[in-house]
C-alpha atoms as a PDB file:
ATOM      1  CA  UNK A   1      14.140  17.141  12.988  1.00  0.00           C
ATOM      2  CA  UNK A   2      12.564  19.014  15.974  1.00  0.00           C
ATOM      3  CA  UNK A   3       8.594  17.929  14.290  1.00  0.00           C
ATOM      4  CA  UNK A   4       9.605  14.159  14.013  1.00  0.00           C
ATOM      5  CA  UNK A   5      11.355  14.184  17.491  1.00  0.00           C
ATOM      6  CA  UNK A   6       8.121  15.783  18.846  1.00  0.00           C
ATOM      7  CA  UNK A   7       5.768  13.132  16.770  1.00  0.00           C
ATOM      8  CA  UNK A   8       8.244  10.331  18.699  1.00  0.00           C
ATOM      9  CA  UNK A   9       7.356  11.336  22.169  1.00  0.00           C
ATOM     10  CA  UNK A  10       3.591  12.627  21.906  1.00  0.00           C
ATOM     11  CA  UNK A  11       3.480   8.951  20.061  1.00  0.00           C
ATOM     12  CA  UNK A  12       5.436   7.260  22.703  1.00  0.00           C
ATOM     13  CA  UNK A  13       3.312   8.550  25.261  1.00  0.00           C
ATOM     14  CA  UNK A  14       0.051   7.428  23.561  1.00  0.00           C
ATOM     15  CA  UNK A  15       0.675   3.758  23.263  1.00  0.00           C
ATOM     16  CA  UNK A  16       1.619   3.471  27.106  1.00  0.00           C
ATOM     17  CA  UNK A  17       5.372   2.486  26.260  1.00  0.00           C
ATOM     18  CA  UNK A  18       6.717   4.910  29.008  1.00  0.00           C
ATOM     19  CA  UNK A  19       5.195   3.077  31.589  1.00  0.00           C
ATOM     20  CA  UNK A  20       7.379   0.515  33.505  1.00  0.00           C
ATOM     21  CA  UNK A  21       5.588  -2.138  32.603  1.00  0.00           C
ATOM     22  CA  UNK A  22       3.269  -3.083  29.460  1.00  0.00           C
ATOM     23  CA  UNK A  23       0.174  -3.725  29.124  1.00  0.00           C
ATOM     24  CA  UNK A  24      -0.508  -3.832  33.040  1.00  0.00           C
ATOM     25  CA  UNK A  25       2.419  -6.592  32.689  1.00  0.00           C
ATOM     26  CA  UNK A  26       5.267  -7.393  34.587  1.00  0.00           C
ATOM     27  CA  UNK A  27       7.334  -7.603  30.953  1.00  0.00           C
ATOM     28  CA  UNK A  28       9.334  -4.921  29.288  1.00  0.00           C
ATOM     29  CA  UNK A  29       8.461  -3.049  25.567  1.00  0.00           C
ATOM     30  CA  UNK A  30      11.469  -5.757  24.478  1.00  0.00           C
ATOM     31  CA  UNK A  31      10.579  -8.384  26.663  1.00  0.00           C
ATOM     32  CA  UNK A  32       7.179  -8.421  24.771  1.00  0.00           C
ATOM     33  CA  UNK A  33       8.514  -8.044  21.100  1.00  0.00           C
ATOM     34  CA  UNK A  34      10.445 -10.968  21.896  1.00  0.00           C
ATOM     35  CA  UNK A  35       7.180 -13.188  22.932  1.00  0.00           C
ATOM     36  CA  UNK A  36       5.708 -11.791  19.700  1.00  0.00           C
ATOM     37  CA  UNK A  37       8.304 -12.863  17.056  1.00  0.00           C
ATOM     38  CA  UNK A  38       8.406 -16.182  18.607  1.00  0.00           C
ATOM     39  CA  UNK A  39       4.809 -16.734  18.513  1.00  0.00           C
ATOM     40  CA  UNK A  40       4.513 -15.463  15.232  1.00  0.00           C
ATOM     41  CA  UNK A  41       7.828 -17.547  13.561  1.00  0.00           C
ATOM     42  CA  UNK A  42       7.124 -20.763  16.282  1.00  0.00           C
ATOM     43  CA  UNK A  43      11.194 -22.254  16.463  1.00  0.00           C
ATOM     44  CA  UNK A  44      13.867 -19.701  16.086  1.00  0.00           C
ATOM     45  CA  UNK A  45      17.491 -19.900  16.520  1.00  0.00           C
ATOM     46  CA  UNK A  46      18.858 -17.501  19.256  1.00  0.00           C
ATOM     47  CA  UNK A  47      21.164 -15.550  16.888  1.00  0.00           C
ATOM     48  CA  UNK A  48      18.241 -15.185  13.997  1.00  0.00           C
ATOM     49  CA  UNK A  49      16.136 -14.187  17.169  1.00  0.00           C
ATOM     50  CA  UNK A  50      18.971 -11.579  17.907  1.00  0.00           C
ATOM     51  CA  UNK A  51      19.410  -9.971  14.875  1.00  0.00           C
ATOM     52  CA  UNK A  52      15.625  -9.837  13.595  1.00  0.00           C
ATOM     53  CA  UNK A  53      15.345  -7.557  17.337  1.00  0.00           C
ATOM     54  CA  UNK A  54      18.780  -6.219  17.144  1.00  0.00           C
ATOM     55  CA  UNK A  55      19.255  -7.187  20.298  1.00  0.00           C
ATOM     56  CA  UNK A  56      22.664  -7.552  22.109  1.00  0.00           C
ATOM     57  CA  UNK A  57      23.453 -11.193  22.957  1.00  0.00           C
ATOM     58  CA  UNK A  58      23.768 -11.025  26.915  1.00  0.00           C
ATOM     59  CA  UNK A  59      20.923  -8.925  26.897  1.00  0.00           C
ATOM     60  CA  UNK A  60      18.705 -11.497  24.823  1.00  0.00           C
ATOM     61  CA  UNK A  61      20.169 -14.664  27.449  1.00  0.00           C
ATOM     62  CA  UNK A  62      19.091 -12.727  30.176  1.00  0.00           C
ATOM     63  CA  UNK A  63      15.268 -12.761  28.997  1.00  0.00           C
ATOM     64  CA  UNK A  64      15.628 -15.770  27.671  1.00  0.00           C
ATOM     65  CA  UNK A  65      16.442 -17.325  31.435  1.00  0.00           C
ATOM     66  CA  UNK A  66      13.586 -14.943  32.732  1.00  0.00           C
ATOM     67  CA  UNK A  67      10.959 -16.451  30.303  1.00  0.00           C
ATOM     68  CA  UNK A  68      12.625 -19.814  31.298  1.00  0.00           C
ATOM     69  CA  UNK A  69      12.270 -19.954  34.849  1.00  0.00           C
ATOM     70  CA  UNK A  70       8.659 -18.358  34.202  1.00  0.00           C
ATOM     71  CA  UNK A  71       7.974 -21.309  31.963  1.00  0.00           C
ATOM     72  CA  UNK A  72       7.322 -19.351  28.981  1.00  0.00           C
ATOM     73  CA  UNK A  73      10.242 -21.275  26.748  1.00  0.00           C
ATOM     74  CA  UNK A  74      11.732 -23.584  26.153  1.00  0.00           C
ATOM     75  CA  UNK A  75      15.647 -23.669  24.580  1.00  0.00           C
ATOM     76  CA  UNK A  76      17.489 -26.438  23.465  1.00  0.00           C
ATOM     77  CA  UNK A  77      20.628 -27.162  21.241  1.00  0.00           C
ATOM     78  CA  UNK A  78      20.842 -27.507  17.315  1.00  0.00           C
ATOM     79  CA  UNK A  79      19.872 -30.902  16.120  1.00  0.00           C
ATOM     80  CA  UNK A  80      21.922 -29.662  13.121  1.00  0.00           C
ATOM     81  CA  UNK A  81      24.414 -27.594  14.912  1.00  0.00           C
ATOM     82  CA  UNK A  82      25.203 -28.129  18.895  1.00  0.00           C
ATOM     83  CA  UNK A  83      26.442 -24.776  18.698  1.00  0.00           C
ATOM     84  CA  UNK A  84      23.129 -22.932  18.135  1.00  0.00           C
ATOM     85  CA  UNK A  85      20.271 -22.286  20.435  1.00  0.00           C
ATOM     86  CA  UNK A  86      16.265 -23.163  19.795  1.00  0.00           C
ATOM     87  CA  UNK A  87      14.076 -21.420  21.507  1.00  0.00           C
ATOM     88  CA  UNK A  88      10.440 -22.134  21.267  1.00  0.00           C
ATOM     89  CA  UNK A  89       7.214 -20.921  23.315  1.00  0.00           C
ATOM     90  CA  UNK A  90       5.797 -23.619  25.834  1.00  0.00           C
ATOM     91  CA  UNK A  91       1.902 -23.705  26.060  1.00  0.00           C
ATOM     92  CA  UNK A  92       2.177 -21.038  29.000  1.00  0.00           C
ATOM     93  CA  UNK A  93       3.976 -18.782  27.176  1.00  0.00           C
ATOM     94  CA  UNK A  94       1.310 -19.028  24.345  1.00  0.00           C
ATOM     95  CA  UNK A  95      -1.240 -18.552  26.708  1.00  0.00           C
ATOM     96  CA  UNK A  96       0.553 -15.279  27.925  1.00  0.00           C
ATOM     97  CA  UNK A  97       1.136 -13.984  24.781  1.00  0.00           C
ATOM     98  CA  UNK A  98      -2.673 -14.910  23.654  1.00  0.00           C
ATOM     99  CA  UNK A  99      -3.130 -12.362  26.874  1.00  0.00           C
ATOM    100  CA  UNK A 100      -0.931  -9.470  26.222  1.00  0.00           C
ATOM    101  CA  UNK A 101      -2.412  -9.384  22.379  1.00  0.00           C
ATOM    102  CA  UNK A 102      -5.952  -9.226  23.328  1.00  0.00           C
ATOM    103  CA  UNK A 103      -4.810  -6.443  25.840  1.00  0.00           C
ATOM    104  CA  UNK A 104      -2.967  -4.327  23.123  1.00  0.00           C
ATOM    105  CA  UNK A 105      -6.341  -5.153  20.771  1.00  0.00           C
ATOM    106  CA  UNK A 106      -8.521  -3.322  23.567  1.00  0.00           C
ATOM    107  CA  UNK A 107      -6.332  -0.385  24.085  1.00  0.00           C
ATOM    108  CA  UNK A 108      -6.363   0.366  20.142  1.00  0.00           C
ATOM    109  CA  UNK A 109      -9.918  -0.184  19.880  1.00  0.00           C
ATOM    110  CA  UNK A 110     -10.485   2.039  22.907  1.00  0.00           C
ATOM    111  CA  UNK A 111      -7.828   4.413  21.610  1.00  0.00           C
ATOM    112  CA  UNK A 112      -9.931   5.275  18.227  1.00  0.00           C
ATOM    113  CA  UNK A 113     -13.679   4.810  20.076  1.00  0.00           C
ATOM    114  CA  UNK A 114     -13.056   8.674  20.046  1.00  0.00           C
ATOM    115  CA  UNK A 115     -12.320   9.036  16.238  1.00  0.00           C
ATOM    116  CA  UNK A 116     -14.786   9.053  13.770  1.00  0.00           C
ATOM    117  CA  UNK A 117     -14.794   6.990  10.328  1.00  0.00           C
ATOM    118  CA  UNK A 118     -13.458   9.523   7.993  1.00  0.00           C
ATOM    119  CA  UNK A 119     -11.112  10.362  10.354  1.00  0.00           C
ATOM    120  CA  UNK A 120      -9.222   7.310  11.264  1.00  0.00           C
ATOM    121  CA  UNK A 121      -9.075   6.294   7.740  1.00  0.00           C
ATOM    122  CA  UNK A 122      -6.510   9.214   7.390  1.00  0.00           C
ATOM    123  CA  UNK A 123      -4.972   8.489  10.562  1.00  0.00           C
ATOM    124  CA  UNK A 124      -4.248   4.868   8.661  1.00  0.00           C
ATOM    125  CA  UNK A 125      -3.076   6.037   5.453  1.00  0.00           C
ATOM    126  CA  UNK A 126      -0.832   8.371   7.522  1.00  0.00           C
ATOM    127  CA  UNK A 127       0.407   5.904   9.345  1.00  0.00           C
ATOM    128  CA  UNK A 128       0.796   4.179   5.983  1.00  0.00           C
ATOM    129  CA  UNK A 129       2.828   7.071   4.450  1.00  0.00           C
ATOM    130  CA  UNK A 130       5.301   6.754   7.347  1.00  0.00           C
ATOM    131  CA  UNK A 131       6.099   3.241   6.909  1.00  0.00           C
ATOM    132  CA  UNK A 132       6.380   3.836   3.469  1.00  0.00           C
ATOM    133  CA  UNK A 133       8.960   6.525   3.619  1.00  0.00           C
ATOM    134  CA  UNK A 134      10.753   5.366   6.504  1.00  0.00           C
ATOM    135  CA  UNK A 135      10.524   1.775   5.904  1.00  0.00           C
ATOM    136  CA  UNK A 136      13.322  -0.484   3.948  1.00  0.00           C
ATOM    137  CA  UNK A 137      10.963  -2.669   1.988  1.00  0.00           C
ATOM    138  CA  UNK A 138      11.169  -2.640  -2.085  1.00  0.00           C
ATOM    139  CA  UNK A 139       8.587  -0.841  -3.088  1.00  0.00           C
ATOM    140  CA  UNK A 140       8.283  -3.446  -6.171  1.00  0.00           C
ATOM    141  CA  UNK A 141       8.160  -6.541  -3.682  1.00  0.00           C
ATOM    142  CA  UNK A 142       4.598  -5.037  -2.265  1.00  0.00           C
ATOM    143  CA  UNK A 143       1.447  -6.684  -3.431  1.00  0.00           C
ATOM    144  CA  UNK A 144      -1.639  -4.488  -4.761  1.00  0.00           C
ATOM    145  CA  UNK A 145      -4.985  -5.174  -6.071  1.00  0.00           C
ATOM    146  CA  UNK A 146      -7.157  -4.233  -8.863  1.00  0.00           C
ATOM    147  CA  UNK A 147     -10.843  -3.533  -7.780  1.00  0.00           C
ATOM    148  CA  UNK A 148     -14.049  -1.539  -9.081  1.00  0.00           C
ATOM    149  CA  UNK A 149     -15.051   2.398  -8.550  1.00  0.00           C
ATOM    150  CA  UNK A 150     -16.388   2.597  -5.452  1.00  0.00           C
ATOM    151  CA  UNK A 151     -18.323   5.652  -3.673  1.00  0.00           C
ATOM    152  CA  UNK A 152     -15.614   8.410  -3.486  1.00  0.00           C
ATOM    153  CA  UNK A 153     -13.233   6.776  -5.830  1.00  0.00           C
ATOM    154  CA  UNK A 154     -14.059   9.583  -8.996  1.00  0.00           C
ATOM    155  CA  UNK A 155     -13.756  12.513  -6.965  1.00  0.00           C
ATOM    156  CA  UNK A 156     -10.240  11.040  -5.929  1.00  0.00           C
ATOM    157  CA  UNK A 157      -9.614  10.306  -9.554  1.00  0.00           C
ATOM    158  CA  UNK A 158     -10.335  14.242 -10.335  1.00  0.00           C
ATOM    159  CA  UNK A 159      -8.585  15.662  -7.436  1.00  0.00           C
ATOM    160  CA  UNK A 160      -5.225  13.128  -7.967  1.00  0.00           C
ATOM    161  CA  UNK A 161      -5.313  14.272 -11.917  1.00  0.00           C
ATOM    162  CA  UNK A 162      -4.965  17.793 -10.434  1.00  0.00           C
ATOM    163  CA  UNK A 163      -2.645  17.701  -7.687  1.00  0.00           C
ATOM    164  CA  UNK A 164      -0.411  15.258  -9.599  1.00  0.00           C
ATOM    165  CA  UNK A 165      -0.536  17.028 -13.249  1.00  0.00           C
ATOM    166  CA  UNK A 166      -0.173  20.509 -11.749  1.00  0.00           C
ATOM    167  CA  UNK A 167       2.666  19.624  -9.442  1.00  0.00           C
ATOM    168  CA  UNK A 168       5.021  17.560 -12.444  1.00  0.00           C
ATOM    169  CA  UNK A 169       3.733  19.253 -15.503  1.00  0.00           C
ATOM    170  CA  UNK A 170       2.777  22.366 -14.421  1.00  0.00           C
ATOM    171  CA  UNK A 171      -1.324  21.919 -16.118  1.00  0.00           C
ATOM    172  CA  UNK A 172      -3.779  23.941 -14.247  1.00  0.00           C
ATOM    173  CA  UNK A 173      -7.324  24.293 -13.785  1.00  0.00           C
ATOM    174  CA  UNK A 174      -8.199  23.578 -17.270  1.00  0.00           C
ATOM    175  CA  UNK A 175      -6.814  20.233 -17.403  1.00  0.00           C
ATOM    176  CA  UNK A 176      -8.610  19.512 -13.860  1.00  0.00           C
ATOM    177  CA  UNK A 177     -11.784  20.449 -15.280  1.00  0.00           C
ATOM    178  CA  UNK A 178     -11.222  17.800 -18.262  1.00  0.00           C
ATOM    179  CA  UNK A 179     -11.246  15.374 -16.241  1.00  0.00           C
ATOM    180  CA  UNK A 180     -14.122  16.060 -14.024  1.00  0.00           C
ATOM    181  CA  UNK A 181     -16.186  16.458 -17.283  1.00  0.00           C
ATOM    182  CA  UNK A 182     -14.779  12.757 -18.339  1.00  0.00           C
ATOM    183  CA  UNK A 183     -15.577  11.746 -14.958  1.00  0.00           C
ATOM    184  CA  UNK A 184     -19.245  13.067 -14.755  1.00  0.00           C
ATOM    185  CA  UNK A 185     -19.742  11.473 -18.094  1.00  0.00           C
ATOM    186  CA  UNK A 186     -18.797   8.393 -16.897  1.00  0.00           C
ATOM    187  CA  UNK A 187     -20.824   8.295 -13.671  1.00  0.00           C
ATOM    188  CA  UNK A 188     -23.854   9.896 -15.428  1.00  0.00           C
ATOM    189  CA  UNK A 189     -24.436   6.270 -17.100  1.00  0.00           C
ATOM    190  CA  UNK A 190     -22.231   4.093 -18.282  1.00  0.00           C
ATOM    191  CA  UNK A 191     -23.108   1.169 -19.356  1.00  0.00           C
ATOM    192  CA  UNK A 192     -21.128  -1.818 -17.206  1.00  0.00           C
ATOM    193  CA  UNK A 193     -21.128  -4.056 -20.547  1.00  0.00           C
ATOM    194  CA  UNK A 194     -19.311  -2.221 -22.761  1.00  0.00           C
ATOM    195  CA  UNK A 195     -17.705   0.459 -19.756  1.00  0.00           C
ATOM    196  CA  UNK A 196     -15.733   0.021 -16.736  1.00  0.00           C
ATOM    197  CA  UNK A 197     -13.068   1.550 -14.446  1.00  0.00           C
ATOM    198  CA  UNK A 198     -10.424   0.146 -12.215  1.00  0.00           C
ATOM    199  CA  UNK A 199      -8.834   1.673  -8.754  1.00  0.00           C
ATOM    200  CA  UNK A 200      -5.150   0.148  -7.612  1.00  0.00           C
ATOM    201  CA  UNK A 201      -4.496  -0.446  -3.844  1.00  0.00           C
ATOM    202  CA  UNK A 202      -1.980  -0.935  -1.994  1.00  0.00           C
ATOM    203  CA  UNK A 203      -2.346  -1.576   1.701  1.00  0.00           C
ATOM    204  CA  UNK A 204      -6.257  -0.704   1.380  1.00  0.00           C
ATOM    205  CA  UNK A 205      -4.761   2.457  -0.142  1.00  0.00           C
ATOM    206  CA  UNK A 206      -5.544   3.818  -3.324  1.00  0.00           C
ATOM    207  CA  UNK A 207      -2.831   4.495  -5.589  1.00  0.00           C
ATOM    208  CA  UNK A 208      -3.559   4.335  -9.528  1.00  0.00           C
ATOM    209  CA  UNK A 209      -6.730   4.526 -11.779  1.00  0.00           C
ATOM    210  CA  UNK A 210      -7.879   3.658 -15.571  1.00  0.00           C
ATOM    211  CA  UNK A 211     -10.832   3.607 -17.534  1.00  0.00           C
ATOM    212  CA  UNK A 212     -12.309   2.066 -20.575  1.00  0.00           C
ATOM    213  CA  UNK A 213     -15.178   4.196 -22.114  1.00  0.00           C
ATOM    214  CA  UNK A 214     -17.323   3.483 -25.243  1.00  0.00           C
ATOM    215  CA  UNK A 215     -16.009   5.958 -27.773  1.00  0.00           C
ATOM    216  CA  UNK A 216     -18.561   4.192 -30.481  1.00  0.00           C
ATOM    217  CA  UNK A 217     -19.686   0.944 -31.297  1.00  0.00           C
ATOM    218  CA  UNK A 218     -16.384  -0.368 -32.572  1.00  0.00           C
ATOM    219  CA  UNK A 219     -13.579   1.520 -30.606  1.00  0.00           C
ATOM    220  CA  UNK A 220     -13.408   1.820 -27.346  1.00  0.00           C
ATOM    221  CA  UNK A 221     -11.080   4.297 -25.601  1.00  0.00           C
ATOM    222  CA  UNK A 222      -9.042   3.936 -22.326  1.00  0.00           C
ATOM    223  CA  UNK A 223      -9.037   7.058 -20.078  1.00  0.00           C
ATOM    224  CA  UNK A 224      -7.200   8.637 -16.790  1.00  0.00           C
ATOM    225  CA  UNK A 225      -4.493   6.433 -16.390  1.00  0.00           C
ATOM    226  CA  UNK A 226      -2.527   7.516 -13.107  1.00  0.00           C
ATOM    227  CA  UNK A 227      -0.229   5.936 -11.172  1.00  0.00           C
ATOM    228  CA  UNK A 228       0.891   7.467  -7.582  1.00  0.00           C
ATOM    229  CA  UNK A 229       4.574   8.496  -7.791  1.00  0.00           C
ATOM    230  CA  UNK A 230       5.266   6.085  -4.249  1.00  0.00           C
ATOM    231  CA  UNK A 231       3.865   3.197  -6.115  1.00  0.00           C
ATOM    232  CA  UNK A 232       5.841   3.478  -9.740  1.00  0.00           C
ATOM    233  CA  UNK A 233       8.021   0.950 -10.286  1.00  0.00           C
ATOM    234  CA  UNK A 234       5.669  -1.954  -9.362  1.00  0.00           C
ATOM    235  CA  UNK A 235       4.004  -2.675 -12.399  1.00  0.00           C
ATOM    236  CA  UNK A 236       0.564  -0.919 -11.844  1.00  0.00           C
ATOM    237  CA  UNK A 237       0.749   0.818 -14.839  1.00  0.00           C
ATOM    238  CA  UNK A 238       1.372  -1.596 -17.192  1.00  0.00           C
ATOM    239  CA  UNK A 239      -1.408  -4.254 -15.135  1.00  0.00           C
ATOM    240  CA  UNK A 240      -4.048  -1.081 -15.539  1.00  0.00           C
ATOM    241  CA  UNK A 241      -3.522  -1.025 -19.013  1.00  0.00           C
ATOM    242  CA  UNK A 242      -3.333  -4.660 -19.586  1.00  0.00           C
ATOM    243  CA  UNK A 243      -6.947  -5.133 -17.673  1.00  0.00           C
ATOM    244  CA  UNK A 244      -8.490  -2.208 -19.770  1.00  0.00           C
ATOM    245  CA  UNK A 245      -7.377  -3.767 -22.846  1.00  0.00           C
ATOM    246  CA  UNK A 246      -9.152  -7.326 -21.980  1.00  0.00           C
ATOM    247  CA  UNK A 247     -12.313  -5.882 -21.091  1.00  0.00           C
ATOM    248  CA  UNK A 248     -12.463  -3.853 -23.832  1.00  0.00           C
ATOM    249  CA  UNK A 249     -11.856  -7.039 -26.207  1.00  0.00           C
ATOM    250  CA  UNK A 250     -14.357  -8.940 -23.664  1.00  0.00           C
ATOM    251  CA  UNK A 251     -16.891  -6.265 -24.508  1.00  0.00           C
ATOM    252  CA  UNK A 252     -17.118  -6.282 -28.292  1.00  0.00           C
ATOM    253  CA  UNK A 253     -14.667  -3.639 -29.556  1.00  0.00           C
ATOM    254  CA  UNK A 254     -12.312  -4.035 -32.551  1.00  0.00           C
ATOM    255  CA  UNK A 255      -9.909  -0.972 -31.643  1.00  0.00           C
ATOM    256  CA  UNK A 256      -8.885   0.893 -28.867  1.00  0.00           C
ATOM    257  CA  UNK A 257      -7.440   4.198 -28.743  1.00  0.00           C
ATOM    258  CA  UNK A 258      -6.108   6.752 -25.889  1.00  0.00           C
ATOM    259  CA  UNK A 259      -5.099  10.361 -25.678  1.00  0.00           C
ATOM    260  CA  UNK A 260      -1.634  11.211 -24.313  1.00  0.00           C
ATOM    261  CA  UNK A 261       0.808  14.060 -24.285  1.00  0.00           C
ATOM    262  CA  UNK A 262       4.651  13.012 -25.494  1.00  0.00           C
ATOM    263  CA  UNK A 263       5.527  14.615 -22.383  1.00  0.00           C
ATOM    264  CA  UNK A 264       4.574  11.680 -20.683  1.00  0.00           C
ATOM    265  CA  UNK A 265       6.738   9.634 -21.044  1.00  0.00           C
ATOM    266  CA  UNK A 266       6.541   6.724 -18.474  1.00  0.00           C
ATOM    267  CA  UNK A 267       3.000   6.725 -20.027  1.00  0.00           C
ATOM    268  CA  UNK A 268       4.320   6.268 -23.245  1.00  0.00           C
ATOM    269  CA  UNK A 269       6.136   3.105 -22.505  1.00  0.00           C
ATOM    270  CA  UNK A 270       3.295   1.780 -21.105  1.00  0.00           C
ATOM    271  CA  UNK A 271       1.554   2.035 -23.903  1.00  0.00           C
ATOM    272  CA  UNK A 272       4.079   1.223 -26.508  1.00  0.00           C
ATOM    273  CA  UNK A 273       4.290  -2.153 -24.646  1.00  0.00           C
ATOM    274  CA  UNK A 274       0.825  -2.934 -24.546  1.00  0.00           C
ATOM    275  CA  UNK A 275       0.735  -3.056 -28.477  1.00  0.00           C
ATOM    276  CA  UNK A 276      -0.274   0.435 -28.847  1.00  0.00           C
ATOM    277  CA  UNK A 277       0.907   2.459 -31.839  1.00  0.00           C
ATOM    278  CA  UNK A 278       1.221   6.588 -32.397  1.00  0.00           C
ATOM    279  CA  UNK A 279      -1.088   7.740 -35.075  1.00  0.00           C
ATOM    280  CA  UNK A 280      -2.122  11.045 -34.739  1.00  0.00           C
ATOM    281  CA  UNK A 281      -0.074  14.086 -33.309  1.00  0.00           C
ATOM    282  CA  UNK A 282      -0.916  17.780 -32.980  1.00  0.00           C
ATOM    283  CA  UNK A 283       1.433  20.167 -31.397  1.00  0.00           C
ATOM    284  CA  UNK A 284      -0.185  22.235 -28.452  1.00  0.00           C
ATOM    285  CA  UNK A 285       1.069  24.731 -25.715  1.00  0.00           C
ATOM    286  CA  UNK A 286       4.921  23.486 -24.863  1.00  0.00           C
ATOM    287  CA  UNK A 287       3.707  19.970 -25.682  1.00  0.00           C
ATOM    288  CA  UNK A 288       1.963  17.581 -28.734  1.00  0.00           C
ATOM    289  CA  UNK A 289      -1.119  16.254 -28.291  1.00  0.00           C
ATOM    290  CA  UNK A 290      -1.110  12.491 -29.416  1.00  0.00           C
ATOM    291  CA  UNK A 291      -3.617  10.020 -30.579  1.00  0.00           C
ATOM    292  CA  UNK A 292      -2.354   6.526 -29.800  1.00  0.00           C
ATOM    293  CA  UNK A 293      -4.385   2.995 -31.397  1.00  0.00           C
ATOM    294  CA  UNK A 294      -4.341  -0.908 -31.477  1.00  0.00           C
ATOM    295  CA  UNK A 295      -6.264  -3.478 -32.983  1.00  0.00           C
ATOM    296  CA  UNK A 296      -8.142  -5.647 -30.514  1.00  0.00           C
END
């Protein structure tokens, strides 16, 4: 509790919200949210305006008259109900708003002038990871996309295979190493007609991986599926799978097969779904090793 009450006021003090006024403005931190959601929804209701803000109701009238008398809104009565309130931004108050967001653009882009590439790409995901934790959004409601390897993308696929692996199942080194060598195969030359791999994202952040690799001129075989634990539950899985599988048919090959553990068992459904069908089995260390195939 003490960390995230610290992380509220070293953050509070870096975006300038102490101050009495924002953005060199004469408006208030809630004076200026309130500008925002009605330039970004146009004509709102004063009581969905309220409750989107959590605002109390006097306190919402009383900006409300401000912005009036400045000639920022305008409010009128319910064409459908006299009883409710429309409040909608006049061209001045678009004009201010139009200000106040080029303002807040500057100060962020003058805010990270000081931080290199690498680095604010983990101040975003961080910021990411908050949201994501402390945030009320489904997690199955979010979109993602599917999109090529990309520079940097296999030596995330190796390091994720460890850190994941080792943490639920307890694998070590060994199994890290197996998939570096599967990796390093991959990248030493694959050949994009008849290979291919494919990195989830969500929110520009990567959270899942397959790959289809020629195992010989007939089968192919689909490799290091992973999906991060915040983003199970949205379908990744089964969408990796289901894009290996039409490539792989795309490409030529009459059978596809994968390696799995029966540990696995999210995996498993996955897999089972997608037409797949255990064939082969071999009991290892605490676990069987399983050979799993389908007809393309």
């Amino acid at each position: 509790m003490a960390q995230v009450r610290a992380f509220n006021r070293f953050y509070t003090g870096v975006i300038g919200v102490l101050h009495q006024g924002v953005l060199d403005t004469p408006y208030s931190l809630t004076e200026v949210r309130v500008l925002f959601e009605l330039d970004r929804n146009g004509r709102m209701e004063a009581g969905e305006l309220r409750r989107l803000l959590g605002l109390d109701a006097g306190y919402l009238s009383r900006i409300l008259g401000r912005f009036e008398i400045d000639g920022l809104v305008m409010r009128e009565r319910s064409a459908s109900d006299a009883r409710r309130q429309v409040i909608e931004l006049t061209e001045a108050g678009r004009a201010a708003f139009a200000i106040l967001d080029e303002r807040a653009a500057t100060e962020i882009r003058e805010l990270l002038d000081g931080v290199n590439e690498e680095d604010r790409e983990r101040l975003v995901m961080s910021m990411r990871t908050i949201q994501e934790l402390l945030g009320r959004e489904p997690v199955a409601h979010r979109p993602y996309v599917l999109r090529p390897p990309r520079p940097g993308d296999l030596g995330w696929v190796v390091h994720r295979h460890g850190v994941l692996y080792s943490r639920e199942q307890g694998w070590g080194m060994d199994f890290e190493a197996l998939v570096a060598r599967i990796v390093a195969d991959y990248a030493d030359g694959h050949d994009p007609r008849r290979e291919a791999g494919w990195i989830a994202e969500v929110d520009g952040e990567r959270v899942g991986c397959v790959f289809c690799v020629r195992r010989d001129d007939e089968t192919a075989q689909l490799r290091m599926l992973l999906v991060e634990p915040a983003a199970r539950g949205m379908g990744i899985g089964a969408r990796l799978v289901d894009e290996c599988v039409r490539f792989a048919r795309a490409a030529g090959y009459r059978r596809m097969v994968l390696w799995t553990r029966d540990v696995l068992l999210g995996a498993r459904r996955i897999y089972r779904a997608a037409g797949f069908e255990l064939v082969e089995k071999e009991e290892g260390d605490g676990f069987t090793e399983e050979i799993w195939a389908r007809d393309l």
